[in-house]
C-alpha atoms as a PDB file:
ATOM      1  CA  UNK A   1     -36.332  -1.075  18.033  1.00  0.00           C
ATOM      2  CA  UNK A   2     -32.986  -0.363  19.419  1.00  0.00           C
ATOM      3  CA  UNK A   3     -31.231  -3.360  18.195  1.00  0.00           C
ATOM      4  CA  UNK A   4     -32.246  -2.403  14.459  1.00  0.00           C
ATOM      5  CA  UNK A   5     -31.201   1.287  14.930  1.00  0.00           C
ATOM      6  CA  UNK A   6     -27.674  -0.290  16.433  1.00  0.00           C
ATOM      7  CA  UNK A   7     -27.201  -3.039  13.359  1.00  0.00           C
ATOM      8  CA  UNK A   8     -28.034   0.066  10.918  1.00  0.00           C
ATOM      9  CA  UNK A   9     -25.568   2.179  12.449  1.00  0.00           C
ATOM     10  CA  UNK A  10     -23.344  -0.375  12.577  1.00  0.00           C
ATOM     11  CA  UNK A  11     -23.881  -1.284   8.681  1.00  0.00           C
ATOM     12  CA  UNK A  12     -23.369   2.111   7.444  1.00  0.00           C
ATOM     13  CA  UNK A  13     -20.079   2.862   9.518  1.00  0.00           C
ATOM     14  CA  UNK A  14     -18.746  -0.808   8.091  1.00  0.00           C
ATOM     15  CA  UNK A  15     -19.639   0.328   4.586  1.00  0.00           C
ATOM     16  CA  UNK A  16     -17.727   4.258   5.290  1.00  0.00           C
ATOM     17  CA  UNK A  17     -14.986   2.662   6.578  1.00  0.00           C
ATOM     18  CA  UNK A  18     -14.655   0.460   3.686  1.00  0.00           C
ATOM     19  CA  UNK A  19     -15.349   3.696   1.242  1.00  0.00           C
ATOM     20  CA  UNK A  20     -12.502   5.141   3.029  1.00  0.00           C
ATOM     21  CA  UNK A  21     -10.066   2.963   2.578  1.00  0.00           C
ATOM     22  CA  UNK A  22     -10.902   2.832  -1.236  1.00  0.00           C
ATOM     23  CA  UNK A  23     -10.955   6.639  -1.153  1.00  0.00           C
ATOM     24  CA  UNK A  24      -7.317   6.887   0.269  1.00  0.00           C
ATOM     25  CA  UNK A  25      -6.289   4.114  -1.963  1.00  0.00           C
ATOM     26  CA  UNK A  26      -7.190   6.509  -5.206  1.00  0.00           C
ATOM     27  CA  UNK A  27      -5.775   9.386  -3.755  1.00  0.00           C
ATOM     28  CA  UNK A  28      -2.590   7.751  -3.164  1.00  0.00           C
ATOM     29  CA  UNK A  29      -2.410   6.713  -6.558  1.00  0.00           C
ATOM     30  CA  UNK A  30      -3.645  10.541  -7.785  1.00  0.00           C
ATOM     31  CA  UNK A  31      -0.700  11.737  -5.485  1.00  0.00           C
ATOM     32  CA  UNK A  32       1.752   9.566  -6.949  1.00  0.00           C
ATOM     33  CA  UNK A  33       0.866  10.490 -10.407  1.00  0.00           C
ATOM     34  CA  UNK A  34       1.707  13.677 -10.122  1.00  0.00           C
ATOM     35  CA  UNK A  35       5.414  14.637 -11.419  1.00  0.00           C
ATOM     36  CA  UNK A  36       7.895  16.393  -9.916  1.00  0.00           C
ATOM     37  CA  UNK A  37       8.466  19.794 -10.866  1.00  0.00           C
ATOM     38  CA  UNK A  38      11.759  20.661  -8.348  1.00  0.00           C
ATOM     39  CA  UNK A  39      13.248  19.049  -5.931  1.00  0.00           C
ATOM     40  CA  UNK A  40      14.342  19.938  -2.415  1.00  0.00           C
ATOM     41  CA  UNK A  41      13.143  23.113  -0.248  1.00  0.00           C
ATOM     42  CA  UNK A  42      14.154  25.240  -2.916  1.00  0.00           C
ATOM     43  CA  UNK A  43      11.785  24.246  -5.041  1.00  0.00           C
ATOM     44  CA  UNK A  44       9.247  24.187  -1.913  1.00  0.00           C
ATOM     45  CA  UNK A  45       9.451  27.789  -1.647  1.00  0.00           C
ATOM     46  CA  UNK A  46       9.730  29.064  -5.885  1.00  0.00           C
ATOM     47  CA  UNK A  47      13.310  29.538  -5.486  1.00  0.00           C
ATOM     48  CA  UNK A  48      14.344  26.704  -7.854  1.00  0.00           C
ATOM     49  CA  UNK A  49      14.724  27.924 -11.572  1.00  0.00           C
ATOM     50  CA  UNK A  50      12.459  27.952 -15.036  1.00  0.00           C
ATOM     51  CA  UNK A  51       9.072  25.741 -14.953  1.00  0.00           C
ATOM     52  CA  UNK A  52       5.440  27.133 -15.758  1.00  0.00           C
ATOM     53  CA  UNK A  53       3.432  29.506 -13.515  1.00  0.00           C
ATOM     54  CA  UNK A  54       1.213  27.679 -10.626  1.00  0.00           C
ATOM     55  CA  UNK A  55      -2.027  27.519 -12.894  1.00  0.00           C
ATOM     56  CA  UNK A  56      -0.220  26.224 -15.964  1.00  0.00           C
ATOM     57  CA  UNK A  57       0.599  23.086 -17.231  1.00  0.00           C
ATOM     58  CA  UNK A  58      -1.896  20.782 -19.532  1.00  0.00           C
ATOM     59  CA  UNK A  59      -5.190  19.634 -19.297  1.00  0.00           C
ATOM     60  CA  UNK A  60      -4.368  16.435 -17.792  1.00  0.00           C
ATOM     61  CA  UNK A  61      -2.479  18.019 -15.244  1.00  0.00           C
ATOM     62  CA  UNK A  62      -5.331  20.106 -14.611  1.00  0.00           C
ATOM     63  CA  UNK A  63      -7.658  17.241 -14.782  1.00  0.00           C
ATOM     64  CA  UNK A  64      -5.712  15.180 -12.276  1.00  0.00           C
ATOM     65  CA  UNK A  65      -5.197  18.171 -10.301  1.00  0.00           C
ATOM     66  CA  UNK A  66      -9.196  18.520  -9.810  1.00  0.00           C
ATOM     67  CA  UNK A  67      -9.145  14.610  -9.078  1.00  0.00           C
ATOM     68  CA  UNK A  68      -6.694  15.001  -6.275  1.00  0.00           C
ATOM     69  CA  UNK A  69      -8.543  17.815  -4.867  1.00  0.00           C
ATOM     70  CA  UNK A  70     -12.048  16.133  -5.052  1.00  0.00           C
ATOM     71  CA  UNK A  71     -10.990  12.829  -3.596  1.00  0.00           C
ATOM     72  CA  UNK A  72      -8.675  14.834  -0.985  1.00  0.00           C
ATOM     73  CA  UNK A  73     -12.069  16.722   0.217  1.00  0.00           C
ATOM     74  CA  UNK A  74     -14.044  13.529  -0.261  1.00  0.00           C
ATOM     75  CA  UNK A  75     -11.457  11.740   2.140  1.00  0.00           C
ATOM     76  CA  UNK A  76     -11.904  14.868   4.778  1.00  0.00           C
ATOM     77  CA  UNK A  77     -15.418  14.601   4.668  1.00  0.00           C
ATOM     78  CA  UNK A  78     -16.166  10.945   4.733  1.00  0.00           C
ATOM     79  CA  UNK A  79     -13.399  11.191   7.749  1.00  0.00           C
ATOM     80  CA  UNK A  80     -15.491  13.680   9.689  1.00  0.00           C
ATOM     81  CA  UNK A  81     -18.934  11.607   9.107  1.00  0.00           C
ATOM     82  CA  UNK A  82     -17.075   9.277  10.218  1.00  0.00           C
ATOM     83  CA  UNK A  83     -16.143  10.411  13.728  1.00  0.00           C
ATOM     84  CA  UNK A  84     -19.437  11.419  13.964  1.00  0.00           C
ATOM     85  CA  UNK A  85     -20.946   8.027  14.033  1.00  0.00           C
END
């Protein structure tokens, strides 16, 4: 009974790993597809000039924003189920 608890376990921490790696694939690519609204520390800290409030911008932006979020929390959680195996 052991054995098929242990090749179970083992399946579905093969397949979480591999879900992983997909997830941090997309949210590279979300990351990436973000632009650039300042460069440098000044723009790290709101010092650099012009540019749209924090919860402007389009709906794409907005869109991918979501995206990056969900696939950020997705890659936290699957990360944590993960250690927990």
């Amino acid at each position: 009974m052991q054995r098929a608890n242990h090749g179970y376990t083992y399946l579905v921490y093969t397949l979480l790993a591999f879900l992983q790696v997909i997830i941090a694939g997309v949210l590279v690519f979300l990351i990436l597809l973000h632009s650039g609204k300042d460069a440098g520390l000044s723009g790290a800290f709101g010092i650099g000039g012009g540019g749209s409030s924090v919860g402007g911008g389009s709906m794409v932006e907005r869109n991918l924003d979501r995206a990056t979020v969900f696939f950020a929390v997705l890659f936290v959680l699957n990360t944590l189920v993960l250690l927990k195996i």
